[in-house]
N, C-alpha and C. Protein backbone atom coordinates (compact mmCIF):
# COMPACT_ATOMS: atom_id res chain seq x y z
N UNK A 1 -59.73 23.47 53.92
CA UNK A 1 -59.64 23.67 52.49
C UNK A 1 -59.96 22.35 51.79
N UNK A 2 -61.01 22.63 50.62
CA UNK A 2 -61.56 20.91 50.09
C UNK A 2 -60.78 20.94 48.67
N UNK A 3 -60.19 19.70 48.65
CA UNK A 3 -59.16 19.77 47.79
C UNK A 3 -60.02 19.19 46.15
N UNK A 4 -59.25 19.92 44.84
CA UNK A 4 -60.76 19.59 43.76
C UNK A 4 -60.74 18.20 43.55
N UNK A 5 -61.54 18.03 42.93
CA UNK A 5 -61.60 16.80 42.30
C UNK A 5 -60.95 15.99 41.14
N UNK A 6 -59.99 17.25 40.84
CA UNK A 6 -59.04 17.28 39.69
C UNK A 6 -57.80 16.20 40.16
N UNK A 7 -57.71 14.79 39.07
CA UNK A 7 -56.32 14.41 39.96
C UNK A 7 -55.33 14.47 38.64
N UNK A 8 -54.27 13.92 39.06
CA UNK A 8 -52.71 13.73 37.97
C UNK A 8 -53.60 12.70 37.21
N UNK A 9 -53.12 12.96 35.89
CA UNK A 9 -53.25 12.09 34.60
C UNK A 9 -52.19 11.32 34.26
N UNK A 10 -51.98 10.15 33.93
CA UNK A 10 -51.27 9.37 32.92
C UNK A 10 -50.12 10.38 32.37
N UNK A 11 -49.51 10.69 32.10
CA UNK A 11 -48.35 11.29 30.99
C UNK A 11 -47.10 10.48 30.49
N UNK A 12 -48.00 9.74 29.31
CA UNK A 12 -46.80 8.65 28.49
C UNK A 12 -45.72 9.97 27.68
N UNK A 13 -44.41 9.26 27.82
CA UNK A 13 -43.60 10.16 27.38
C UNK A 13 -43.69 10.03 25.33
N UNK A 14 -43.35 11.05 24.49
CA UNK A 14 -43.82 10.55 23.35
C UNK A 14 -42.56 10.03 22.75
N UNK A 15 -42.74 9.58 21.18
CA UNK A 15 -41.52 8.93 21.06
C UNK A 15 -40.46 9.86 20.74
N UNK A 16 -39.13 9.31 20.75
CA UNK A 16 -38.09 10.16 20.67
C UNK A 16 -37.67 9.58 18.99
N UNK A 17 -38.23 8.19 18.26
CA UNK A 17 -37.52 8.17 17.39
C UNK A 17 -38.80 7.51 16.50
N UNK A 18 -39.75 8.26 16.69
CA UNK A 18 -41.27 8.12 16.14
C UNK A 18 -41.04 8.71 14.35
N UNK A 19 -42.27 8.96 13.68
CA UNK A 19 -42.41 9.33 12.42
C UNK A 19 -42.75 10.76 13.05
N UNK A 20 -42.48 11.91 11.78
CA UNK A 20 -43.32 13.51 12.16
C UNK A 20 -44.48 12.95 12.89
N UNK A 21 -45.65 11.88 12.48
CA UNK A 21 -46.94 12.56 12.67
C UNK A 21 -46.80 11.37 14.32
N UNK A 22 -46.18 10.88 14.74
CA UNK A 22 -46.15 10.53 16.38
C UNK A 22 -44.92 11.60 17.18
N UNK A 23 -44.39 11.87 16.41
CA UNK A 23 -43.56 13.23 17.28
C UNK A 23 -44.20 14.24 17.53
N UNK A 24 -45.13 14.72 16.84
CA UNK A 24 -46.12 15.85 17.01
C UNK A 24 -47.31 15.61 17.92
N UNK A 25 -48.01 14.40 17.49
CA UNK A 25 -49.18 14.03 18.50
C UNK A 25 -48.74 13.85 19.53
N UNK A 26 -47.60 12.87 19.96
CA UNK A 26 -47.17 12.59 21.09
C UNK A 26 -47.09 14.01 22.31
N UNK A 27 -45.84 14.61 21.32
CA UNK A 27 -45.63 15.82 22.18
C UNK A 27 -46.78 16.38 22.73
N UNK A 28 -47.49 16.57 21.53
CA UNK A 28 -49.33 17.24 21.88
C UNK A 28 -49.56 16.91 23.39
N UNK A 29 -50.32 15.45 22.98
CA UNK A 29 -50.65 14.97 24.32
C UNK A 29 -49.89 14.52 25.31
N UNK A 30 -48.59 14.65 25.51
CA UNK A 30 -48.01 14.58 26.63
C UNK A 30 -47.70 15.97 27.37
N UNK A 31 -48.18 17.24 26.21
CA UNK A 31 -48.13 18.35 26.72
C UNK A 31 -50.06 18.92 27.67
N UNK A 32 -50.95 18.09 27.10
CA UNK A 32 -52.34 18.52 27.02
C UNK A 32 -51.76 17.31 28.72
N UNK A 33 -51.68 16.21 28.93
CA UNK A 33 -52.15 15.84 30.23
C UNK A 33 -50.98 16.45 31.41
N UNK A 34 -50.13 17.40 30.73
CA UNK A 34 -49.14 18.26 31.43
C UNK A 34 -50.01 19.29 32.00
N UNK A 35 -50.83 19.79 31.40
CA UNK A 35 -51.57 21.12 31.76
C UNK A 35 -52.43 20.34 32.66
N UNK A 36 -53.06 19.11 32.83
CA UNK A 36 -53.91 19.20 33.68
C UNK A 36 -52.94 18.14 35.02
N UNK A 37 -52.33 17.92 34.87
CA UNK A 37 -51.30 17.85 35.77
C UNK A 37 -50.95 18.94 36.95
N UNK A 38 -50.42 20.14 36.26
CA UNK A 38 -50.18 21.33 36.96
C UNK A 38 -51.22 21.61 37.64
N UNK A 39 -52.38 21.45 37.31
CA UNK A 39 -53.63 21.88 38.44
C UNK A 39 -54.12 20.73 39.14
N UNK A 40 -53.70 19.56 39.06
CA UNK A 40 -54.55 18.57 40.02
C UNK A 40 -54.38 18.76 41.08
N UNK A 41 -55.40 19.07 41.88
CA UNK A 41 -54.92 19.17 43.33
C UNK A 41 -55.95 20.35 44.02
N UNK A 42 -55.12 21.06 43.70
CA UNK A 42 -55.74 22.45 43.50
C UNK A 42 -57.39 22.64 44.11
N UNK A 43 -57.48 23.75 44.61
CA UNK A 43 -59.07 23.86 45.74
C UNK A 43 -59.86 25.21 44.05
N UNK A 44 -60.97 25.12 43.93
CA UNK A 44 -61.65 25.76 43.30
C UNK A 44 -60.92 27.38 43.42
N UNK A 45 -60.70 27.45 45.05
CA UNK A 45 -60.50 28.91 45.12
C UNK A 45 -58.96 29.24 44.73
N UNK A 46 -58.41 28.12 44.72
CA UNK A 46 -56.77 28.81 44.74
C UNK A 46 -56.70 28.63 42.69
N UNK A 47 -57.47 27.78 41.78
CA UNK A 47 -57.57 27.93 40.59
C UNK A 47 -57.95 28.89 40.48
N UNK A 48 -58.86 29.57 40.70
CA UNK A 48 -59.94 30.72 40.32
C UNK A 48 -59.28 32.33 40.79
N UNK A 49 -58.08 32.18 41.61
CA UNK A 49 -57.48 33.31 42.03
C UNK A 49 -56.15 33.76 41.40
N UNK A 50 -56.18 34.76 40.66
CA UNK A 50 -55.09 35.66 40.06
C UNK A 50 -54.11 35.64 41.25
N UNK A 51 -52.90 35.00 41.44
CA UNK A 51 -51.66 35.31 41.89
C UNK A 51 -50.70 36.13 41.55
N UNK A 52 -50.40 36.55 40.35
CA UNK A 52 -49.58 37.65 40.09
C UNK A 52 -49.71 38.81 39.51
N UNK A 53 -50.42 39.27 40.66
CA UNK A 53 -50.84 41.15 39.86
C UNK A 53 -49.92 42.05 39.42
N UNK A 54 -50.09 42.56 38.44
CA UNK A 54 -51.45 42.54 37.97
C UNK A 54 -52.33 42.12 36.90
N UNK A 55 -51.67 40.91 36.28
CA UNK A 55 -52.12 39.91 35.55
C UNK A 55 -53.30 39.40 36.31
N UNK A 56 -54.06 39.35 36.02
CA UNK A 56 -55.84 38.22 36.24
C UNK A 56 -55.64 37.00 35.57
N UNK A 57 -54.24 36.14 35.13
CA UNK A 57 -53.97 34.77 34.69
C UNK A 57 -54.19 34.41 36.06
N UNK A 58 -55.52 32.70 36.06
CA UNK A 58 -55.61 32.08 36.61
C UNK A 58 -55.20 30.71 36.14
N UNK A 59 -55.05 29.67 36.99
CA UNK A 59 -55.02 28.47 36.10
C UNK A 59 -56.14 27.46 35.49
N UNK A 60 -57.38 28.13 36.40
CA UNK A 60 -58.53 27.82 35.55
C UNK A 60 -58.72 28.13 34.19
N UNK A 61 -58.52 29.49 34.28
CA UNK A 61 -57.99 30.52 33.05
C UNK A 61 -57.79 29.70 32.09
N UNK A 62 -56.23 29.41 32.57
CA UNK A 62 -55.48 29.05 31.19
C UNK A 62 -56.08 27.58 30.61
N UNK A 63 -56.59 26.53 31.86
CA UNK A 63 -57.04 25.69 31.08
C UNK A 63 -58.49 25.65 30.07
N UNK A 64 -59.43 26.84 30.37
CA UNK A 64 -60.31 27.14 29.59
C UNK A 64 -60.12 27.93 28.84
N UNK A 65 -58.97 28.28 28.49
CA UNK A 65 -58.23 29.10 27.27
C UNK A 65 -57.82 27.69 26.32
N UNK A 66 -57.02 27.03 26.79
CA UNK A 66 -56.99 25.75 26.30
C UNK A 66 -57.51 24.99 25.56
N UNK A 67 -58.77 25.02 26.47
CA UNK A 67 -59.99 24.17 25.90
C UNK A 67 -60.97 24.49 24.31
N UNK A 68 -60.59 26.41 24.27
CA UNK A 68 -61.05 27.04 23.19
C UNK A 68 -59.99 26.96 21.89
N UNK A 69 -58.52 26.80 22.19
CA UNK A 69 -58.00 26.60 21.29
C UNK A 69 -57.81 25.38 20.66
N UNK A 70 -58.10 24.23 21.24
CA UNK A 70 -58.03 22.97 21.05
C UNK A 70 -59.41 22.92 20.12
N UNK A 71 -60.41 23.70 19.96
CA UNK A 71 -61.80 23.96 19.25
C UNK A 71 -61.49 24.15 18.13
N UNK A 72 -61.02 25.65 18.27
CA UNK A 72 -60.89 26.87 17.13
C UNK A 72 -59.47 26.34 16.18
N UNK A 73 -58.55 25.15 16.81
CA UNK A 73 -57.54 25.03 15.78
C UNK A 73 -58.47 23.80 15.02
N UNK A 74 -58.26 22.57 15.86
CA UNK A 74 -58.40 21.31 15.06
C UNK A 74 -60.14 21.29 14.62
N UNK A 75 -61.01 21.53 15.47
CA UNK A 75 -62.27 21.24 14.89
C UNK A 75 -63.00 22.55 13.64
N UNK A 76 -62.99 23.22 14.57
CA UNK A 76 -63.46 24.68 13.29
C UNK A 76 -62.74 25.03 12.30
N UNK A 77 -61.17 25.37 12.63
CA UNK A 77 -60.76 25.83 11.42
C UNK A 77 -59.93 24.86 10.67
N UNK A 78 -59.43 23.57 11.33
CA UNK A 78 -58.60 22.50 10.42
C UNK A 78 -60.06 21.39 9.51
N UNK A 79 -60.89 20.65 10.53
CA UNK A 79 -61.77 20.25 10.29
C UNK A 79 -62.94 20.96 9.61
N UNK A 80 -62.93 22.25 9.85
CA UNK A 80 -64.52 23.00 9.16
C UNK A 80 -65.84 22.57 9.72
N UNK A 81 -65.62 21.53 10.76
CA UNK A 81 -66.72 21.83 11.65
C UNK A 81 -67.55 22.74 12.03
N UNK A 82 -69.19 22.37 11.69
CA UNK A 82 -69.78 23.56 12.58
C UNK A 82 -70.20 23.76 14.21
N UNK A 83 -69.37 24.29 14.92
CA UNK A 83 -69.84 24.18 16.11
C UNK A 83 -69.49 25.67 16.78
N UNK A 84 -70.42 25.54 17.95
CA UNK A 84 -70.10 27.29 18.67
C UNK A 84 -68.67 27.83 18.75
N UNK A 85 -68.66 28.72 18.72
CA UNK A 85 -67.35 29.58 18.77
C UNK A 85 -67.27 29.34 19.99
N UNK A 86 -65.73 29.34 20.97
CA UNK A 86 -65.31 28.96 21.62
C UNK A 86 -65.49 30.40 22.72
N UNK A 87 -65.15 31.15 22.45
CA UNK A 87 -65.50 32.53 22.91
C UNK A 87 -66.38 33.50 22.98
N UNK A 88 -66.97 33.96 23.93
CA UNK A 88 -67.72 35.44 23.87
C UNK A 88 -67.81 36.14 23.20
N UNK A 89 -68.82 36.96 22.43
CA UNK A 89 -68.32 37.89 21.15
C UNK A 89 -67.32 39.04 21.84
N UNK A 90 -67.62 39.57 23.03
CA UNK A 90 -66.89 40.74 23.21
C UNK A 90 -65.53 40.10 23.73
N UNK A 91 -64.87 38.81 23.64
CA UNK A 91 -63.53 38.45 23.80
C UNK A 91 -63.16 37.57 22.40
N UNK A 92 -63.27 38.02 21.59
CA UNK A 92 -63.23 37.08 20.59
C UNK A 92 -61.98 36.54 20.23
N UNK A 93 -60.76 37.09 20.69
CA UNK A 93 -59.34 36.27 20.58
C UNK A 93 -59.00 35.31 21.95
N UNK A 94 -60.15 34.89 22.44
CA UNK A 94 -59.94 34.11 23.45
C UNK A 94 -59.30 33.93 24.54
N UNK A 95 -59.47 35.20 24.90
CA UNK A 95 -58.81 35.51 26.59
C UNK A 95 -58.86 34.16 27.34
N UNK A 96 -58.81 34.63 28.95
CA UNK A 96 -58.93 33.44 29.79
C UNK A 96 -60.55 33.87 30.66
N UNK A 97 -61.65 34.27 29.83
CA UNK A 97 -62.77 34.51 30.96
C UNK A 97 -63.07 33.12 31.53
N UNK A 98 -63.92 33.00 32.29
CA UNK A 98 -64.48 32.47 33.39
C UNK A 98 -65.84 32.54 33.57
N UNK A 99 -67.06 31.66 33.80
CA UNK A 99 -68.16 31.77 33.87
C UNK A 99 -68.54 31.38 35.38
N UNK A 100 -69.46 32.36 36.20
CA UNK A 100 -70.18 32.23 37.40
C UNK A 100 -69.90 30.52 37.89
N UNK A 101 -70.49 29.57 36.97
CA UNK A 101 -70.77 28.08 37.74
C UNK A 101 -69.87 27.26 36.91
N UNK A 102 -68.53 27.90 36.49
CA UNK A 102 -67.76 27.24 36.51
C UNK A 102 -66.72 26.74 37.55
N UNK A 103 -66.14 25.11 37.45
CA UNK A 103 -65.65 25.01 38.60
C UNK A 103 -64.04 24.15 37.88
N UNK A 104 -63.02 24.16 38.73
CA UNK A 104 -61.89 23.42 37.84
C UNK A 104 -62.17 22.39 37.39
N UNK A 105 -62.92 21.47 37.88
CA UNK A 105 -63.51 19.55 37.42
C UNK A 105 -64.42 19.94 36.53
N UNK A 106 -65.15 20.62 36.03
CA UNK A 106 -65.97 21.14 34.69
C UNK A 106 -64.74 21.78 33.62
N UNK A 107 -63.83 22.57 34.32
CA UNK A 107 -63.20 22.73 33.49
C UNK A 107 -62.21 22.26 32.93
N UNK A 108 -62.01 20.67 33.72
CA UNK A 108 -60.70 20.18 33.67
C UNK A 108 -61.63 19.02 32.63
N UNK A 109 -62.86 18.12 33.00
CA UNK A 109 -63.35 17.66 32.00
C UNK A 109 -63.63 18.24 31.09
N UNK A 110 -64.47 19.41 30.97
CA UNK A 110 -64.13 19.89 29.15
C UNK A 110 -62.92 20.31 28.57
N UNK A 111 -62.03 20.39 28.97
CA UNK A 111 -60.51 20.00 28.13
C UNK A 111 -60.09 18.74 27.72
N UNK A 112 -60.42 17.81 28.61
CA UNK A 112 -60.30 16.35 28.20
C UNK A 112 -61.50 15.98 26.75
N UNK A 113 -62.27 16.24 26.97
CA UNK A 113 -63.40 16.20 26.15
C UNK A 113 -62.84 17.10 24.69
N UNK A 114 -62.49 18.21 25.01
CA UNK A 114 -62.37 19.02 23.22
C UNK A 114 -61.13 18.16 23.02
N UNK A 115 -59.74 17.78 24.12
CA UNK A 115 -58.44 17.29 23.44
C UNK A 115 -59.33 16.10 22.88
N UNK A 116 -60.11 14.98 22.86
CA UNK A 116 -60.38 13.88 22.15
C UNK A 116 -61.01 14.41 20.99
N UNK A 117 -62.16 15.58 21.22
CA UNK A 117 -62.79 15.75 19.61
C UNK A 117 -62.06 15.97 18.67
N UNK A 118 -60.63 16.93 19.22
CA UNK A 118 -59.48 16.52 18.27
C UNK A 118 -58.84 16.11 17.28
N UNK A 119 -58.57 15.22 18.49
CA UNK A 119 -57.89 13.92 18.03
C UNK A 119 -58.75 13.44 16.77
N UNK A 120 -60.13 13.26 17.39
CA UNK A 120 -61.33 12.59 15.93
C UNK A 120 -61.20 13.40 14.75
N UNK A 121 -61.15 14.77 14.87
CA UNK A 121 -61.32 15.99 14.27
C UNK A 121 -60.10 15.26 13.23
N UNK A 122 -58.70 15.74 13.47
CA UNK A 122 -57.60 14.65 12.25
C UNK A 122 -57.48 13.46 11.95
N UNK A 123 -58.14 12.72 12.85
CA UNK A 123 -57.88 11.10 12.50
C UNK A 123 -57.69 10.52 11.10
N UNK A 124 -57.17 10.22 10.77
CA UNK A 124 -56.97 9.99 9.12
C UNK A 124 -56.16 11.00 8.75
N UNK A 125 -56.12 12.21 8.79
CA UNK A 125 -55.62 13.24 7.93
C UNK A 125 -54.08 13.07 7.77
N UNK A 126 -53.60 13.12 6.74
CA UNK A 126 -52.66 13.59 6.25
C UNK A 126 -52.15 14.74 6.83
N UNK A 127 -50.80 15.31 7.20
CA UNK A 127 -49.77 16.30 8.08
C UNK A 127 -49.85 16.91 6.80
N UNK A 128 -49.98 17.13 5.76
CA UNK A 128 -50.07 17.96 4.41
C UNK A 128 -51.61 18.64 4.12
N UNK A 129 -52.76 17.87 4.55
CA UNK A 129 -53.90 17.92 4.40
C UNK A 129 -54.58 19.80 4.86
N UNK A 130 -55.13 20.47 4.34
CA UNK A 130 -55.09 21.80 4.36
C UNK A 130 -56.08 21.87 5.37
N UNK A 131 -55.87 23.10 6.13
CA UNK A 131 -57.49 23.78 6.42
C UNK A 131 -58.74 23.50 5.80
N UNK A 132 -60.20 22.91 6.41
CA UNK A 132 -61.40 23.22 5.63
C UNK A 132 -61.91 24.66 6.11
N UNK A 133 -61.95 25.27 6.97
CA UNK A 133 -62.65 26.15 7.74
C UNK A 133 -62.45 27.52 6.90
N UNK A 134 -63.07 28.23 6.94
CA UNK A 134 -63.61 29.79 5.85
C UNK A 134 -62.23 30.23 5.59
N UNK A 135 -61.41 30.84 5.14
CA UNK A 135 -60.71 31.42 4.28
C UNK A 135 -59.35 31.14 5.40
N UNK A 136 -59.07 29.92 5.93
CA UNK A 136 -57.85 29.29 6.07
C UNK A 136 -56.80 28.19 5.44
N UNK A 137 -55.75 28.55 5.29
CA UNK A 137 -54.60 27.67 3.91
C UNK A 137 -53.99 27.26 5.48
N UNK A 138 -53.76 27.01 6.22
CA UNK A 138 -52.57 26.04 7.00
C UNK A 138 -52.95 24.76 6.55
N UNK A 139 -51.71 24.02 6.87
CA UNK A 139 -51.90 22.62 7.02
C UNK A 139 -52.33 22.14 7.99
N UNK A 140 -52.62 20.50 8.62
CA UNK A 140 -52.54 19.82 9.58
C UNK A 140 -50.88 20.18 10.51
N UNK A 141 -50.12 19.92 9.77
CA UNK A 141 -48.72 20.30 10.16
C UNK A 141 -48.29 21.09 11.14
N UNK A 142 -48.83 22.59 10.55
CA UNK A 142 -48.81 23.61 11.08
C UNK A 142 -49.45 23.65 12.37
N UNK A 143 -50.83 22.86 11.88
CA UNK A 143 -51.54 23.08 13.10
C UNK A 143 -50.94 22.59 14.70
N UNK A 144 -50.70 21.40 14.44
CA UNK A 144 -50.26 20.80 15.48
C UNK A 144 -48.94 21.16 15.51
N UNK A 145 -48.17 21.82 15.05
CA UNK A 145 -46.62 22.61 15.68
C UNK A 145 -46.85 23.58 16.56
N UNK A 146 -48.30 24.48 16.18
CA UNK A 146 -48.94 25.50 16.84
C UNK A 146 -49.19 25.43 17.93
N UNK A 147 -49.77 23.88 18.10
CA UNK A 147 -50.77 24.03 19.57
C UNK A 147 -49.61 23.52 20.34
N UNK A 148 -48.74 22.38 19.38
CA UNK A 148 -47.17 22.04 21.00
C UNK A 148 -47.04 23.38 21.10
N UNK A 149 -46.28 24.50 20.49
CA UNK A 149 -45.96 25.73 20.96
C UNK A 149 -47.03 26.33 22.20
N UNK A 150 -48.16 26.45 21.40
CA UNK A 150 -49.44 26.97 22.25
C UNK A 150 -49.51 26.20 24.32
N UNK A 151 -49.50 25.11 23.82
CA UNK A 151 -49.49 24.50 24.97
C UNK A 151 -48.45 24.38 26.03
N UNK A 152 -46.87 24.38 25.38
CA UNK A 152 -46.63 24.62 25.76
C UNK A 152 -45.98 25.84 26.67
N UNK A 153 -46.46 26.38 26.17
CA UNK A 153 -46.34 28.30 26.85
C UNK A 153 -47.49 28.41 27.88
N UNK A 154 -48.31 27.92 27.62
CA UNK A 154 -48.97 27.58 28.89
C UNK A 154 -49.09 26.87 30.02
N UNK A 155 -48.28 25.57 29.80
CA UNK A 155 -47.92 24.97 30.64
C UNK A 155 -47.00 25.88 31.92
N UNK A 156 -45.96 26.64 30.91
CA UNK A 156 -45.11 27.22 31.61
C UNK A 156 -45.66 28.26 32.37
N UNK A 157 -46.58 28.78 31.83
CA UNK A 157 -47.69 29.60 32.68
C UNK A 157 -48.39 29.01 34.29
N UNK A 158 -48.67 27.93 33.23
CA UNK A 158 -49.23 26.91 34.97
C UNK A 158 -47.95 26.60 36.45
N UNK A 159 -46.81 26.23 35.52
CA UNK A 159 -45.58 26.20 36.34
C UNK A 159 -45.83 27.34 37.30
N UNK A 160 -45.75 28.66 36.65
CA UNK A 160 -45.64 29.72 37.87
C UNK A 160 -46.46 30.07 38.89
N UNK A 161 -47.71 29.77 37.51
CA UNK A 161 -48.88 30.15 38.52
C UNK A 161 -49.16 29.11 40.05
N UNK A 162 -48.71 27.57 39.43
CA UNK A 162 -48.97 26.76 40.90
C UNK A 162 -47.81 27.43 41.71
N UNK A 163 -46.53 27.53 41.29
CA UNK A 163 -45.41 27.37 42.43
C UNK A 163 -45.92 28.91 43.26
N UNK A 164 -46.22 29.76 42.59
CA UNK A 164 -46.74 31.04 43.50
C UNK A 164 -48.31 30.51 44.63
N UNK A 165 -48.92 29.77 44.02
CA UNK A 165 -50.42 29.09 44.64
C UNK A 165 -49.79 28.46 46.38
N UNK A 166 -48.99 26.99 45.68
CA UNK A 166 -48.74 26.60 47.12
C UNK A 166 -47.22 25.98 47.00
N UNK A 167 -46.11 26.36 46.34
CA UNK A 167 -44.91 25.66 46.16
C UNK A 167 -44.62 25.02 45.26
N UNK A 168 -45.33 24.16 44.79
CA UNK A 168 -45.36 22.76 43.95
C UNK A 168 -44.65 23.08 42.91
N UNK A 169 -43.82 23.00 42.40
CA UNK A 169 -43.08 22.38 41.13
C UNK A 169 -42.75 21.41 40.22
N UNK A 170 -41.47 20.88 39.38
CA UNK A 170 -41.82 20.22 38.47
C UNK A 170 -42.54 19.47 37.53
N UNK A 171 -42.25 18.54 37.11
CA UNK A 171 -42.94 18.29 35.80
C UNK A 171 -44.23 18.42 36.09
């Protein structure tokens, strides 16, 4: 079995007695190098395989589910960026599909890659600062309360999905 090329990331803890807008980012990204945490290791085939049927959640899955919401919140609809929709037309709430020559290290670098466009995507902004994107009112605020929630429900997803894969647990 060839083990991926995916390894453990860095995970600085965030602050505990930070301002809103480092309690939120922090959490963010100590939750975004959590998700790719849970899969380092991991062989192409044991990412790419549904463990608990009859769910088809993989953990490739979830991190290219990830990767589309990290798009569709901060760049398209907070920023108003124009860039491709993150999804297939016939999945357009952003399931977890999967493409033929995708592999976890493609998919583990384009998550690293959309979490930084991100980051660029608010840089400056104001936690009050609204939606630009077509007929959205959230804030920055919102947004990023969303994706800690978002992320982390997936994390917890990854939790199960590795410990069913090969044992592995915690953080």
């Amino acid at each position: 079995m060839v083990t991926s090329e995916v390894e453990p990331v860095p995970r600085p803890r965030p602050p505990e007695d930070g301002s809103e807008w480092q309690t939120l980012t922090g959490l963010l990204d100590f939750l975004r190098a959590t998700a790719v945490h849970k899969v380092a290791g991991l062989t192409d085939e044991q990412a790419f395989t549904a463990t608990v049927p009859p769910s088809t959640l993989t953990p490739a899955g979830v991190i290219k589910h990830l990767t589309g919401v990290e798009r569709f919140w901060f760049s398209i609809d907070f920023a108003g960026a124009d860039l491709p929709w993150p999804w297939p037309e016939d999945d357009p709430h952003g399931n977890f599909p999967l493409a033929p020559n995708d592999t976890l290290a493609t998919i583990v670098t384009d998550y690293a890659a959309e979490c930084d466009r991100s980051r660029r995507a608010i840089e400056g902004a104001s936690l009050d600062d609204r939606a630009q994107g077509p007929d959205m009112h959230f804030t920055l605020r919102y947004a990023l309360a969303h994706m800690v929630e978002e992320t982390a429900r997936h994390c917890g997803h990854l939790d199960l999905l590795r410990e069913r894969i090969d044992g592995q647990t915690g953080q």
